[in-house]
N, C-alpha and C. Protein backbone atom coordinates (compact mmCIF):
# COMPACT_ATOMS: atom_id res chain seq x y z
N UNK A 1 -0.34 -9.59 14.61
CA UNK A 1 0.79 -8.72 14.41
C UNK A 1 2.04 -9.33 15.06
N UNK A 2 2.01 -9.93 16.03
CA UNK A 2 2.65 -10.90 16.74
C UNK A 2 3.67 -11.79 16.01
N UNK A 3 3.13 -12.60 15.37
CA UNK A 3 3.76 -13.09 14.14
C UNK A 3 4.28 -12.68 13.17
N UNK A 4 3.69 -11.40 12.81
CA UNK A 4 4.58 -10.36 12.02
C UNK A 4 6.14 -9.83 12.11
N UNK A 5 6.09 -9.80 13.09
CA UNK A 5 7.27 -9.33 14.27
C UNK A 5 7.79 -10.21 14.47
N UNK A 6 7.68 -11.49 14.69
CA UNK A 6 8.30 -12.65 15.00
C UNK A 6 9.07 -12.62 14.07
N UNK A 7 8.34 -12.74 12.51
CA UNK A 7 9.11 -13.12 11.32
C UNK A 7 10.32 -12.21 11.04
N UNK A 8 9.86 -10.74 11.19
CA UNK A 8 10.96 -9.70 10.92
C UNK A 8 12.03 -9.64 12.00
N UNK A 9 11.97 -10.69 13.03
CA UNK A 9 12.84 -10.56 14.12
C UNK A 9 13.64 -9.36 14.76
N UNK A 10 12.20 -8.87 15.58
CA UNK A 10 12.06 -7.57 16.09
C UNK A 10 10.88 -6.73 16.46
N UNK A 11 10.75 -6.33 17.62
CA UNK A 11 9.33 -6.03 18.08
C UNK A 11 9.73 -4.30 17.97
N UNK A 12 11.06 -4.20 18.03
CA UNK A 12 12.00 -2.59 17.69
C UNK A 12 11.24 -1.95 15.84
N UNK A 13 10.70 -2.80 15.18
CA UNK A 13 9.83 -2.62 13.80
C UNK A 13 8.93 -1.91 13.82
N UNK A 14 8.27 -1.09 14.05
CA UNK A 14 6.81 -0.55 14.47
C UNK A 14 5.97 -0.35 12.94
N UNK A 15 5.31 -1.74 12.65
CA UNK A 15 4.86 -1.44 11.42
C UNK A 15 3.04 -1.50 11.90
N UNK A 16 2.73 -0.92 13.05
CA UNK A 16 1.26 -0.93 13.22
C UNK A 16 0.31 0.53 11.87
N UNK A 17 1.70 1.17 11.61
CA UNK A 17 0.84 2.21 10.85
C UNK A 17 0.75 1.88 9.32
N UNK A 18 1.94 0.67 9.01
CA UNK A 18 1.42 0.04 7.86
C UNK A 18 0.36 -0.58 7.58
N UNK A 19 0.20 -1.58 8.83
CA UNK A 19 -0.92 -2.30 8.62
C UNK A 19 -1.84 -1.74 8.85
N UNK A 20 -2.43 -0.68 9.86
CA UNK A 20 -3.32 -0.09 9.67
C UNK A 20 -4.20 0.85 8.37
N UNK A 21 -2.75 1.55 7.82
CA UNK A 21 -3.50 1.99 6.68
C UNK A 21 -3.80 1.69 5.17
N UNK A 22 -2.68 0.20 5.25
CA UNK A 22 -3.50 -0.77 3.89
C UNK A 22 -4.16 -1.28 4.36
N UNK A 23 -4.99 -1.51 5.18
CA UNK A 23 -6.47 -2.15 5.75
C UNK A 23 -7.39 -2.01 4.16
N UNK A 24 -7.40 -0.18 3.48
CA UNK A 24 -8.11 -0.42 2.54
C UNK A 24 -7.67 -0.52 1.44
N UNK A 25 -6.39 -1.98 1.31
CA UNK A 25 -5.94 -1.77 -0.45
C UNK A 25 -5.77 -3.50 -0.15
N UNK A 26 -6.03 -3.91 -1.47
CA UNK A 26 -5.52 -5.36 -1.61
C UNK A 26 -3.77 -5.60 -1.58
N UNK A 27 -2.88 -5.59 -1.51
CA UNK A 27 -2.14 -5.71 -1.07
C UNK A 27 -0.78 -6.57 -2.41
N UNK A 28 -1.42 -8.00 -2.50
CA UNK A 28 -1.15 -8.57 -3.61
C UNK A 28 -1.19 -7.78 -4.68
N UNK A 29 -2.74 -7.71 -5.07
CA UNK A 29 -2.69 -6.94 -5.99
C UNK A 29 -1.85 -5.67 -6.56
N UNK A 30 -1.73 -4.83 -5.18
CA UNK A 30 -1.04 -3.79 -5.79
C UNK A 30 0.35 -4.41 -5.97
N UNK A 31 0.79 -5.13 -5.76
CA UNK A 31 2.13 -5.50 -6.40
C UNK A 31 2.43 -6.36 -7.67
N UNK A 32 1.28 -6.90 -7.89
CA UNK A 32 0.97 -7.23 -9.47
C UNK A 32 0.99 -6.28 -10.74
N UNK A 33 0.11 -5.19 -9.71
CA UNK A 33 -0.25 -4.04 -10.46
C UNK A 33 1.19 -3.52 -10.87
N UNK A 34 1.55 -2.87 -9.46
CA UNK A 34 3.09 -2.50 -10.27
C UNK A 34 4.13 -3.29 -10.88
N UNK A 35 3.75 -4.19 -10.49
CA UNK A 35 5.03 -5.01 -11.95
C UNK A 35 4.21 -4.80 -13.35
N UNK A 36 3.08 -4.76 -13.28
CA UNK A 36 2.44 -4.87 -14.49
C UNK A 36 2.20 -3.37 -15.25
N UNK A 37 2.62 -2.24 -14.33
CA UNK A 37 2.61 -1.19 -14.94
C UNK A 37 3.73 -0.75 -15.41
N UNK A 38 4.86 -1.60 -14.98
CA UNK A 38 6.37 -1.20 -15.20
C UNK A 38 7.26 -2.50 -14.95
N UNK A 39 6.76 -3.77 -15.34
CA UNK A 39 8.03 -4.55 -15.24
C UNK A 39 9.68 -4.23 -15.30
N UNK A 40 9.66 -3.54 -15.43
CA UNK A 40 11.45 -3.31 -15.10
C UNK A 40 12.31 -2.10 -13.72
N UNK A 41 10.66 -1.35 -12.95
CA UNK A 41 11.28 -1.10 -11.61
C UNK A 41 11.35 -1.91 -10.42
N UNK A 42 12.35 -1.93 -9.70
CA UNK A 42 12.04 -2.61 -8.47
C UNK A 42 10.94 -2.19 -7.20
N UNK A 43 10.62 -3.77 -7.02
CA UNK A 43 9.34 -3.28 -6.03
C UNK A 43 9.94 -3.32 -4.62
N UNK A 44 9.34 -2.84 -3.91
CA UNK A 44 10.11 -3.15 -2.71
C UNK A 44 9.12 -3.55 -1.51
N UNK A 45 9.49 -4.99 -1.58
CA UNK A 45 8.58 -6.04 -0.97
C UNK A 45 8.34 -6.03 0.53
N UNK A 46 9.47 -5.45 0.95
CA UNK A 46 9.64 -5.12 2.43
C UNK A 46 8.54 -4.41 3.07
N UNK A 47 8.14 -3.49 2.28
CA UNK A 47 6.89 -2.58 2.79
C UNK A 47 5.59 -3.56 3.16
N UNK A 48 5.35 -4.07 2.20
CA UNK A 48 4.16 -4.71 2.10
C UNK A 48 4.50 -6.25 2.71
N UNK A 49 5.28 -6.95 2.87
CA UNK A 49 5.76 -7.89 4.12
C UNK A 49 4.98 -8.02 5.61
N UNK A 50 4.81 -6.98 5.83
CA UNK A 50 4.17 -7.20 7.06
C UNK A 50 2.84 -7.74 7.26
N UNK A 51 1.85 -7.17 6.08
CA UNK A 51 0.63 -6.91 5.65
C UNK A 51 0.41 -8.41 5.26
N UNK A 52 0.87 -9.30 4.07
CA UNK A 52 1.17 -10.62 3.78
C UNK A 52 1.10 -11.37 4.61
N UNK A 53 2.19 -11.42 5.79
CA UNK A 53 2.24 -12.53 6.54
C UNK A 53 1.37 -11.91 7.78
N UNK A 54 0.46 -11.20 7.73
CA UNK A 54 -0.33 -10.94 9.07
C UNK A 54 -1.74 -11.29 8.84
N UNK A 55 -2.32 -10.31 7.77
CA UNK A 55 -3.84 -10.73 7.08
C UNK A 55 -4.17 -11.76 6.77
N UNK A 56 -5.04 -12.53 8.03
CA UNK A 56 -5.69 -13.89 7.15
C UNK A 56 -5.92 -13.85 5.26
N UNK A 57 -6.50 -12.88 5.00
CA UNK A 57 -6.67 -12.36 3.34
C UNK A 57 -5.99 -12.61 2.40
N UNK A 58 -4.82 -12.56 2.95
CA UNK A 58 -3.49 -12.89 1.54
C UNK A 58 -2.93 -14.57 1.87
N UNK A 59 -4.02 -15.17 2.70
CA UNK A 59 -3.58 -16.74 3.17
C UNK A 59 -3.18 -17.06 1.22
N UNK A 60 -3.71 -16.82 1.03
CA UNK A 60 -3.48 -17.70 -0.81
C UNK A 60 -2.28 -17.16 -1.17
N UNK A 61 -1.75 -16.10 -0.48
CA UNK A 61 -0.58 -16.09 -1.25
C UNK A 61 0.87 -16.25 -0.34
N UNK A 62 0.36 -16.85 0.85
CA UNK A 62 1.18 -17.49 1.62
C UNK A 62 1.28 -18.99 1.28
N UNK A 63 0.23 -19.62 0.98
CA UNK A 63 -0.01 -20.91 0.63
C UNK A 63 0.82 -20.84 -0.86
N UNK A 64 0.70 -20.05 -1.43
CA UNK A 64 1.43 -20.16 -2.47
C UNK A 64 2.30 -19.62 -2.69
N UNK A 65 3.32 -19.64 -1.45
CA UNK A 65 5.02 -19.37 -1.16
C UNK A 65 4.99 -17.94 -2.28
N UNK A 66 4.32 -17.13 -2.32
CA UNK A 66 3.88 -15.77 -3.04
C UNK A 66 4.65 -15.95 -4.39
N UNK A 67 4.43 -17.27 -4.86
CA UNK A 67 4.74 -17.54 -6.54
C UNK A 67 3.81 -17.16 -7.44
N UNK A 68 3.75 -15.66 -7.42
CA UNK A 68 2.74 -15.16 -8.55
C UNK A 68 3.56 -15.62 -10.07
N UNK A 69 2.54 -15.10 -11.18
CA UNK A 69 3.55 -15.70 -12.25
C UNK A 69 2.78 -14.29 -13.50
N UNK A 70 3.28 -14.69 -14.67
CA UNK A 70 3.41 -13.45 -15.23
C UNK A 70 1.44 -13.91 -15.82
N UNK A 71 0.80 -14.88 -15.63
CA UNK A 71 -0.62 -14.91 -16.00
C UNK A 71 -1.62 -13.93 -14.63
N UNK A 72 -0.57 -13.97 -13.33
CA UNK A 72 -1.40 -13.16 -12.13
C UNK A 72 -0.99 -11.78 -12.85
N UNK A 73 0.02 -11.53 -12.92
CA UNK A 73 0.60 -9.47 -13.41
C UNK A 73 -0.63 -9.32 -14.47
N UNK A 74 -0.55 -10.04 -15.63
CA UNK A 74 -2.02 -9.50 -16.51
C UNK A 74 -3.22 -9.37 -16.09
N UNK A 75 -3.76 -10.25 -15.00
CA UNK A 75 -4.94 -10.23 -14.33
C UNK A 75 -5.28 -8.87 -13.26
N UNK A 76 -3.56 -8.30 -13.27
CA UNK A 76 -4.00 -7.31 -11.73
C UNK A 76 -4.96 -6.15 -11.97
N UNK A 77 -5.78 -5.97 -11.49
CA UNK A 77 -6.80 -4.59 -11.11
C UNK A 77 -5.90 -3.47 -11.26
N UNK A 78 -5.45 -2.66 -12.12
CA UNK A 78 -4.85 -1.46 -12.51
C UNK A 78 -5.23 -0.58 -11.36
N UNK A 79 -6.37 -0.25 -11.13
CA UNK A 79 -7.46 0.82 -10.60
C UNK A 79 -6.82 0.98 -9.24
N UNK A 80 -6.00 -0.22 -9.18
CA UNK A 80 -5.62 -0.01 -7.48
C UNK A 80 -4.56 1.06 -7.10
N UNK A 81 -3.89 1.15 -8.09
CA UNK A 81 -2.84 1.66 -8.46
C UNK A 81 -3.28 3.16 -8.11
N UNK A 82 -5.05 3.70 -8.03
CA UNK A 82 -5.59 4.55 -8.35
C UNK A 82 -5.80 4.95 -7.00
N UNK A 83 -5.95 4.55 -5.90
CA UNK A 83 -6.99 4.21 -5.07
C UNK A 83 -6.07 5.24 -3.75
């Protein structure tokens, strides 16, 4: 979380209740999902920022400078959207 905070430059952030309670959602995904359920609202990446650069889990989409592309949005798990 440390690093989390580092990045957002500010320990004044208190995002322990974010990360705590997407513990049970994929994270990526749900932002695939919603572009893919509505390509034309804005997502707002900020939320889910913390979660990204903290979870070993989303390493693949740090490694991949989070360049999803429109073949990941068709692939996303809808259901999450559900969850």
């Amino acid at each position: 979380m440390d690093a989390c905070l580092d990045e957002i430059q500010g320990s004044s952030y208190n995002v322990t209740r974010w990360l705590l309670y997407d513990l049970d959602f994929n994270v990526s995904n749900l932002i695939l999902a919603a572009v893919k359920h509505n390509p034309q609202a804005p997502i707002i990446f900020q939320h889910w920022f913390p979660q990204l650069m903290t979870y070993s889990r989303y390493e693949h989409a740090r490694e991949r400078n989070f360049d999803f592309n429109w073949d990941d949005v068709a692939n996303a798990d809808m259901e999450e959207l559900e969850r």
